[in-house]
N, C-alpha and C. Protein backbone atom coordinates (compact mmCIF):
# COMPACT_ATOMS: atom_id res chain seq x y z
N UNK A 1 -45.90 -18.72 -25.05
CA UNK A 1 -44.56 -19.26 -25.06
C UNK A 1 -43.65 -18.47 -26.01
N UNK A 2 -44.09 -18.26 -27.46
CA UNK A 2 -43.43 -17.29 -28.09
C UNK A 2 -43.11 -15.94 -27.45
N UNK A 3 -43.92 -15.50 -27.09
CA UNK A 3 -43.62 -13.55 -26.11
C UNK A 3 -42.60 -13.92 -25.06
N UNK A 4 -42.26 -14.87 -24.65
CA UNK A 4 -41.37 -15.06 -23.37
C UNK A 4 -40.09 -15.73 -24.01
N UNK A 5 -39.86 -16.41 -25.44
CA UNK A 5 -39.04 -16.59 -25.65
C UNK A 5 -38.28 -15.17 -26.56
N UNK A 6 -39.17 -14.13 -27.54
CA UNK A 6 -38.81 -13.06 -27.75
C UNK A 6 -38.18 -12.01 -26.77
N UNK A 7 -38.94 -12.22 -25.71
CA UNK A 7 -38.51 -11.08 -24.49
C UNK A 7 -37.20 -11.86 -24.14
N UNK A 8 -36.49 -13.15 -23.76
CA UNK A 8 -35.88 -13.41 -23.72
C UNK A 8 -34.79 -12.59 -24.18
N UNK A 9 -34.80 -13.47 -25.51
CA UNK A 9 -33.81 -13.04 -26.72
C UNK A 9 -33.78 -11.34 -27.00
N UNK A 10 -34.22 -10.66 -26.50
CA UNK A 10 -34.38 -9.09 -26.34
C UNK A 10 -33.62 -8.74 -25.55
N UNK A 11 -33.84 -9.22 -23.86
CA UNK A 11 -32.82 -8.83 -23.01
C UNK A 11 -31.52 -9.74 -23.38
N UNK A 12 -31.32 -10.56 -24.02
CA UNK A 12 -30.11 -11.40 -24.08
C UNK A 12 -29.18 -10.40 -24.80
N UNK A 13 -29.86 -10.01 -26.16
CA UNK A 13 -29.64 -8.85 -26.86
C UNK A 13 -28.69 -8.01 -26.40
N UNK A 14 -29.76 -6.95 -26.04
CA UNK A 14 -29.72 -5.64 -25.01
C UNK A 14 -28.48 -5.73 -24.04
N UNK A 15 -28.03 -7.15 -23.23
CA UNK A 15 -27.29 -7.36 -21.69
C UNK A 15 -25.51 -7.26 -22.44
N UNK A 16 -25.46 -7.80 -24.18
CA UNK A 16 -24.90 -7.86 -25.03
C UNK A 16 -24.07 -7.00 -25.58
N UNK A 17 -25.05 -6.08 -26.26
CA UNK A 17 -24.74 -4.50 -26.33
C UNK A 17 -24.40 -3.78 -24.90
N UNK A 18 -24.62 -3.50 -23.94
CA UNK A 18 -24.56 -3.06 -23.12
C UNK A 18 -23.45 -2.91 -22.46
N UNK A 19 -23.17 -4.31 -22.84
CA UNK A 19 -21.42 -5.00 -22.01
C UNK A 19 -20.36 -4.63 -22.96
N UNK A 20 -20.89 -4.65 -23.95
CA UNK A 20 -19.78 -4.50 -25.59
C UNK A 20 -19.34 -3.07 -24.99
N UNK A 21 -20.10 -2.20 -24.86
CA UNK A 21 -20.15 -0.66 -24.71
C UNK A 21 -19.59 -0.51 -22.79
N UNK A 22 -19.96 -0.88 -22.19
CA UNK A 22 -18.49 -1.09 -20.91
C UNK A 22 -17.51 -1.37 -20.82
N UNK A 23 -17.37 -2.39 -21.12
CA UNK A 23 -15.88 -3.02 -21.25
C UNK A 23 -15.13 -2.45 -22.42
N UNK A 24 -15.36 -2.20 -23.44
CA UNK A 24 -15.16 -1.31 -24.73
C UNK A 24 -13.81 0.11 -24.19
N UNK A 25 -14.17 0.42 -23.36
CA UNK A 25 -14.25 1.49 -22.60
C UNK A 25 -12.14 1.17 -21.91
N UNK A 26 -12.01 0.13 -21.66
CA UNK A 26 -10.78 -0.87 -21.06
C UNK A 26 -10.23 -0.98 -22.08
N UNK A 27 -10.35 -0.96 -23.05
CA UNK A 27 -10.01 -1.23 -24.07
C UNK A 27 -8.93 -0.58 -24.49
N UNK A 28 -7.80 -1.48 -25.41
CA UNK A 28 -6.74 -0.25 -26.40
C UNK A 28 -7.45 0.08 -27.40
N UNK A 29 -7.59 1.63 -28.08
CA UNK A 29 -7.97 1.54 -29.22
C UNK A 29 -7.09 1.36 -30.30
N UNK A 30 -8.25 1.04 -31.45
CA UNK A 30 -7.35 0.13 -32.43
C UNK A 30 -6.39 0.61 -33.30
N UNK A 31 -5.20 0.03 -34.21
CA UNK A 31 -4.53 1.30 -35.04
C UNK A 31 -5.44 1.70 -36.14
N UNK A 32 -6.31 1.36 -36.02
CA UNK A 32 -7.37 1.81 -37.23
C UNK A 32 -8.52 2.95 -36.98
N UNK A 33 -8.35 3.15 -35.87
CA UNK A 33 -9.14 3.81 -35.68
C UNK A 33 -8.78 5.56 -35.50
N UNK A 34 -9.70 6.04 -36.02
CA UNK A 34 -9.42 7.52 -36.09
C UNK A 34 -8.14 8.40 -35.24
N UNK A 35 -8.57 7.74 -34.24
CA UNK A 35 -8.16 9.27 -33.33
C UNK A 35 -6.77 8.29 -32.96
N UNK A 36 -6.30 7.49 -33.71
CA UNK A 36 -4.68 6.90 -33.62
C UNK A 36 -4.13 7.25 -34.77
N UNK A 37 -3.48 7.75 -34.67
CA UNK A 37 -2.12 8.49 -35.54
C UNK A 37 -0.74 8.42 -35.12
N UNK A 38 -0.10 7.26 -35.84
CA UNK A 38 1.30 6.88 -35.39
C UNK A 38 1.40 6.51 -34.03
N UNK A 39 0.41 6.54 -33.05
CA UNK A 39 1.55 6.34 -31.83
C UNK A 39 1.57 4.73 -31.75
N UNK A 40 2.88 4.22 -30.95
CA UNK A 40 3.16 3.05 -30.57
C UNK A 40 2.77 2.59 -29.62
N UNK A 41 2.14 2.11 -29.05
CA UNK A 41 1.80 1.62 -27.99
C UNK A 41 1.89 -0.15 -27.59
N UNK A 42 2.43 -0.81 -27.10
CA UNK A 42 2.66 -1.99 -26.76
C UNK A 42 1.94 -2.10 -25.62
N UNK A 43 1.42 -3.79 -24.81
CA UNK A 43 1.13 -4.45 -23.75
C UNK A 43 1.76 -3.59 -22.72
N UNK A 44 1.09 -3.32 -21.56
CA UNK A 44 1.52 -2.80 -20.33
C UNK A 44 1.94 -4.26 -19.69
N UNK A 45 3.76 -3.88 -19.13
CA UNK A 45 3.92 -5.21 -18.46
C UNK A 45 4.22 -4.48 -16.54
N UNK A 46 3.78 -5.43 -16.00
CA UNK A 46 3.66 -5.58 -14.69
C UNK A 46 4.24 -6.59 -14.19
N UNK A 47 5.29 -6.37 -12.92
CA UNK A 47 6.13 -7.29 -12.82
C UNK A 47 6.75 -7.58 -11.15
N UNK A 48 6.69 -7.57 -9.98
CA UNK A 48 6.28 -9.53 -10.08
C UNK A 48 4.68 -8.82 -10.05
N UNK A 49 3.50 -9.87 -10.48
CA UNK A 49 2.47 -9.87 -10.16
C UNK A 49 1.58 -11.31 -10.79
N UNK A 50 1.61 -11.81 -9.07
CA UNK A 50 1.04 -10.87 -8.31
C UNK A 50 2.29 -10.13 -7.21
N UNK A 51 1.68 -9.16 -6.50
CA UNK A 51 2.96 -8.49 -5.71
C UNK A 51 2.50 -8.52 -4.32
N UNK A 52 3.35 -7.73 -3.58
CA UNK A 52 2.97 -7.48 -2.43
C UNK A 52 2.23 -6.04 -2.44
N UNK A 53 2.00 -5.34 -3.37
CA UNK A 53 1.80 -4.01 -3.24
C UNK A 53 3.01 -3.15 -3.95
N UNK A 54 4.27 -4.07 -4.32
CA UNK A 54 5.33 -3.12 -5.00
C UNK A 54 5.66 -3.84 -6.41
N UNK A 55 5.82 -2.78 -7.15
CA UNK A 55 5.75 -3.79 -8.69
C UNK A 55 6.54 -2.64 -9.59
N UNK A 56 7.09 -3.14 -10.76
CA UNK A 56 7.79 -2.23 -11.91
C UNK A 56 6.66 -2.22 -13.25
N UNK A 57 6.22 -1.29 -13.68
CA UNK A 57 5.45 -1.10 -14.32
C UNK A 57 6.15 -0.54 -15.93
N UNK A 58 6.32 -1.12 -17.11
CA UNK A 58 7.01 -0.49 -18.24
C UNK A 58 5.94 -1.11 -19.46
N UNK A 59 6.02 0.45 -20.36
CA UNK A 59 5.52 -0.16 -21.72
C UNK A 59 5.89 1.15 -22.53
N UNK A 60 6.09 0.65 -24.07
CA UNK A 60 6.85 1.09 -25.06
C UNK A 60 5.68 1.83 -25.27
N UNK A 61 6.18 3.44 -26.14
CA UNK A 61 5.57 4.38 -26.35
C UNK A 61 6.48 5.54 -26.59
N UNK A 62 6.16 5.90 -27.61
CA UNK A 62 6.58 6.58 -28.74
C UNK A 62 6.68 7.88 -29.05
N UNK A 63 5.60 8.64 -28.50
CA UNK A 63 4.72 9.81 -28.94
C UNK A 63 5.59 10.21 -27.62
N UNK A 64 5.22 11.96 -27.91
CA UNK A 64 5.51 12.74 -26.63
C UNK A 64 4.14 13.11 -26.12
N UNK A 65 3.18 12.64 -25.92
CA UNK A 65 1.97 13.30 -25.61
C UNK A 65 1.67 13.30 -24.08
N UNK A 66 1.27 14.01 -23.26
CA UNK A 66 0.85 13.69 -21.60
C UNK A 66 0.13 12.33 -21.70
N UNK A 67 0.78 11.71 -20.39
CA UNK A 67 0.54 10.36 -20.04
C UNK A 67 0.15 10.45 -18.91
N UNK A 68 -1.16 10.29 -18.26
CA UNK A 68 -1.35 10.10 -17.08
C UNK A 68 -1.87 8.44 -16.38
N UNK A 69 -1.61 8.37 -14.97
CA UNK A 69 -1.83 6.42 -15.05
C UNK A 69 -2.12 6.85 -13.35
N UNK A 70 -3.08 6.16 -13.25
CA UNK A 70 -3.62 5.76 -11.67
C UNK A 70 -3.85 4.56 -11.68
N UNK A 71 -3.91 3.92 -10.30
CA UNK A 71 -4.28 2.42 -9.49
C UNK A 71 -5.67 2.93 -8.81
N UNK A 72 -6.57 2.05 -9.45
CA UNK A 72 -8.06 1.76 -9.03
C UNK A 72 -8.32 0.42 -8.11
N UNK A 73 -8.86 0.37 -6.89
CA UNK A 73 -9.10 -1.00 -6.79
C UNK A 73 -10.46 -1.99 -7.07
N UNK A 74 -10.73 -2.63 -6.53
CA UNK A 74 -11.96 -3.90 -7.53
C UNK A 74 -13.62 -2.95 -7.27
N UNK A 75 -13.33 -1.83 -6.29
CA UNK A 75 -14.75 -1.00 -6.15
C UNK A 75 -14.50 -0.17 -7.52
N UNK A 76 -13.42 0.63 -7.86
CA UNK A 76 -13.19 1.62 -8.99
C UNK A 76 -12.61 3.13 -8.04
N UNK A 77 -12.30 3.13 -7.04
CA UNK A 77 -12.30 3.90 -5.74
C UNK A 77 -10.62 3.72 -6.59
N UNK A 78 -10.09 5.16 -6.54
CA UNK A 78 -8.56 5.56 -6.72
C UNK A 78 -7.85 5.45 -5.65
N UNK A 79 -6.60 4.44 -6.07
CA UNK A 79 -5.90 4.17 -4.38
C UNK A 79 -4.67 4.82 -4.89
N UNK A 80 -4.44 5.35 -5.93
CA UNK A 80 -3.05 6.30 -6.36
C UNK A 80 -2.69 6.63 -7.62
N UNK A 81 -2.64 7.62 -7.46
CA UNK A 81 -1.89 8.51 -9.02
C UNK A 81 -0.48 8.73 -9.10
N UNK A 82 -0.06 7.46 -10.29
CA UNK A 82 1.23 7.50 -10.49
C UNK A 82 1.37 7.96 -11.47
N UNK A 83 1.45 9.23 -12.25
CA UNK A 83 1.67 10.07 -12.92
C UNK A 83 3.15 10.75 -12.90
N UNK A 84 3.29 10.98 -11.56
CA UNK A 84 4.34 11.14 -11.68
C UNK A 84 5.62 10.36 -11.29
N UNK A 85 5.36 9.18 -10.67
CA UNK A 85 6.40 8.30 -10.97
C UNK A 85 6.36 7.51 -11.99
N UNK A 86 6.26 7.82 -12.95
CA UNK A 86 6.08 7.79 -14.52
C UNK A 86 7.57 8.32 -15.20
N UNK A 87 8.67 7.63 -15.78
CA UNK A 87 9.78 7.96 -16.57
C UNK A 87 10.06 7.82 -17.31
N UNK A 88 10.14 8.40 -18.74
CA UNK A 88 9.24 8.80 -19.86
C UNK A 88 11.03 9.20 -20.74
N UNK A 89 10.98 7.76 -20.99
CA UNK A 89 12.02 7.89 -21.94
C UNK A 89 12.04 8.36 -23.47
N UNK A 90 12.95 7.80 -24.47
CA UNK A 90 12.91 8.22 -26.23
C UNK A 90 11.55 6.99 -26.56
N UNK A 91 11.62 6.03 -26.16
CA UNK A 91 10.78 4.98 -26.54
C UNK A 91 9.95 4.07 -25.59
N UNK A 92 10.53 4.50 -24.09
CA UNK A 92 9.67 3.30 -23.13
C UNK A 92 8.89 4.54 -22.24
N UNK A 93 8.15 3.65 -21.36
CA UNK A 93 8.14 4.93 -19.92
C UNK A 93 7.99 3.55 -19.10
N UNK A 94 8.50 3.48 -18.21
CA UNK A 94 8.64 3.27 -16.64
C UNK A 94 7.99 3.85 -15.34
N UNK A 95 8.23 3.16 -14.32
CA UNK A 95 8.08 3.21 -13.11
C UNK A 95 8.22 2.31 -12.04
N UNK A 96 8.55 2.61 -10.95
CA UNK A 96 8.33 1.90 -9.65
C UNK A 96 7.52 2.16 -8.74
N UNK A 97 6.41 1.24 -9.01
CA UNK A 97 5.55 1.71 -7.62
C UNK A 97 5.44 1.38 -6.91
N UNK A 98 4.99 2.08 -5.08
CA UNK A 98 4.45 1.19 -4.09
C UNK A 98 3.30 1.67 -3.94
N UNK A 99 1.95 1.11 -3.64
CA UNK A 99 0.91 1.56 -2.80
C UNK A 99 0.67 1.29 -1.37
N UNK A 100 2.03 1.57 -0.89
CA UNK A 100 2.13 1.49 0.87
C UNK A 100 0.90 0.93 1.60
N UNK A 101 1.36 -0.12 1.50
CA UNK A 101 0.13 -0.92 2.48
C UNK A 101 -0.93 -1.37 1.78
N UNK A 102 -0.95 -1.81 0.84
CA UNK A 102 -2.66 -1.85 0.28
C UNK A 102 -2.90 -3.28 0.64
N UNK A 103 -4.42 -3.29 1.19
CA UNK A 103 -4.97 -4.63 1.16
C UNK A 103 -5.11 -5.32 0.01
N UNK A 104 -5.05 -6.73 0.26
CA UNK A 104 -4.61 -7.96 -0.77
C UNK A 104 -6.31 -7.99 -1.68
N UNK A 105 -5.63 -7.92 -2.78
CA UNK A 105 -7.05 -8.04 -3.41
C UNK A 105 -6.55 -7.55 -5.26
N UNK A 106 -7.58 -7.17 -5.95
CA UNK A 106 -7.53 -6.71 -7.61
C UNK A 106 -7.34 -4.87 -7.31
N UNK A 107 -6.28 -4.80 -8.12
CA UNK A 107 -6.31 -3.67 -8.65
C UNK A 107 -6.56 -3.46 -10.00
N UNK A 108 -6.15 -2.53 -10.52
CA UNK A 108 -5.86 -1.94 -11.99
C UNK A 108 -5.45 -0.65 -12.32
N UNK A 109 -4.38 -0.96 -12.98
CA UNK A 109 -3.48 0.37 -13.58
C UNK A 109 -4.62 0.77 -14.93
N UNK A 110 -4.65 2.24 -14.80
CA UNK A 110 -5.15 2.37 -15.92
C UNK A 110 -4.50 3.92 -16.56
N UNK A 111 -4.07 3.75 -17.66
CA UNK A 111 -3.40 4.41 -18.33
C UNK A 111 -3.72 5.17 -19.43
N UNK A 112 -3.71 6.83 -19.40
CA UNK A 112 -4.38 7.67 -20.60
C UNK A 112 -3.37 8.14 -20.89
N UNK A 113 -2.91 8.12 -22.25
CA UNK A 113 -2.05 8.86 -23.32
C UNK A 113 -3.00 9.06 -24.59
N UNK A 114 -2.74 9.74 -25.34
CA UNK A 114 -2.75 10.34 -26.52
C UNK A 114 -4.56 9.87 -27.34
N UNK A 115 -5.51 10.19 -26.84
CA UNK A 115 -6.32 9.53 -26.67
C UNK A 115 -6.99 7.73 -26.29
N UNK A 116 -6.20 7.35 -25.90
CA UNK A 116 -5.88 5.78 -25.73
C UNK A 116 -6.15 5.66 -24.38
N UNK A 117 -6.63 4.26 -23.73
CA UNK A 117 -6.89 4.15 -22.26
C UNK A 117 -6.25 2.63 -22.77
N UNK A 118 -5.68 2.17 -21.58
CA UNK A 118 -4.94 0.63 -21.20
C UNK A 118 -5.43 0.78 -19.84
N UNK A 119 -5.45 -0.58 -19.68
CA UNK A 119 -5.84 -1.00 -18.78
C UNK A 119 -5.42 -2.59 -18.19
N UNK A 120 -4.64 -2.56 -16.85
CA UNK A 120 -3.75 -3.98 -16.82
C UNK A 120 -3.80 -4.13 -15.13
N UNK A 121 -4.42 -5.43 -14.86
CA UNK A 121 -4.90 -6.14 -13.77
C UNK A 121 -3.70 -6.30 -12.96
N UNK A 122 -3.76 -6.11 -11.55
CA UNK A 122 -2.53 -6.61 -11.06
C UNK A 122 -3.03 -6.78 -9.42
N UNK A 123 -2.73 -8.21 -9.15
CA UNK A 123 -2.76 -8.68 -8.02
C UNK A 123 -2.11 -8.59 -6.38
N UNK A 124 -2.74 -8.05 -5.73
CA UNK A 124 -2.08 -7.88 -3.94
C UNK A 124 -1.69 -9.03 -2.79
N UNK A 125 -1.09 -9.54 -3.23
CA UNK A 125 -0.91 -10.71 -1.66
C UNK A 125 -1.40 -10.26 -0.54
């Protein structure tokens, strides 16, 4: 009974760590952490969402560094690179996107600047 409650608590462990270190990954990194130096970064807002597939995408940011941002859907399969409808003001960047036609379901914007990944859910009617 003890070996099966250890093995337990091992994989409970292990399933723990594992997930910390995936999802980790979605993550903003923190202002404390190394490889952030000054930049600003605020909440990615998404707006209406859920949508039909067309939505305004804006968040504050500071730095001049390359920003790149694609739409993944709930497989992780890239349904578009909006990189360049990306408008990249003194302090915000913007966009309007459509993903012409996409079936109703989870996406996610996910967004690389200046070593940083965001990542923000947005729903398909």
């Amino acid at each position: 009974m003890k070996k099966s409650a250890i093995l337990f608590l091992g994989i409970l462990l292990g399933t723990i760590i594992v997930s910390q270190h995936l999802f980790s990954r979605s993550a903003v990194v923190g202002e404390d952490d190394p490889r952030v130096t000054g930049q600003a970064v605020n909440e990615i807002n998404v707006f209406p969402n859920p949508s039909d597939g067309r939505f305004q995408l804006s968040f504050e940011y500071s730095e001049k560094g390359e920003i790149n941002a694609k739409v993944f859907d709930i497989t992780g399969k890239q349904v578009k690179n909006i990189t360049e409808d990306l408008v990249i003001g003194e302090t915000a960047v913007t966009a309007t996107i459509d993903l012409e036609s996409p079936g109703s379901g989870i996406y996610f914007i996910r967004i690389e600047m200046g070593g940083k990944m965001l990542t923000k859910k947005i729903i398909v009617r």
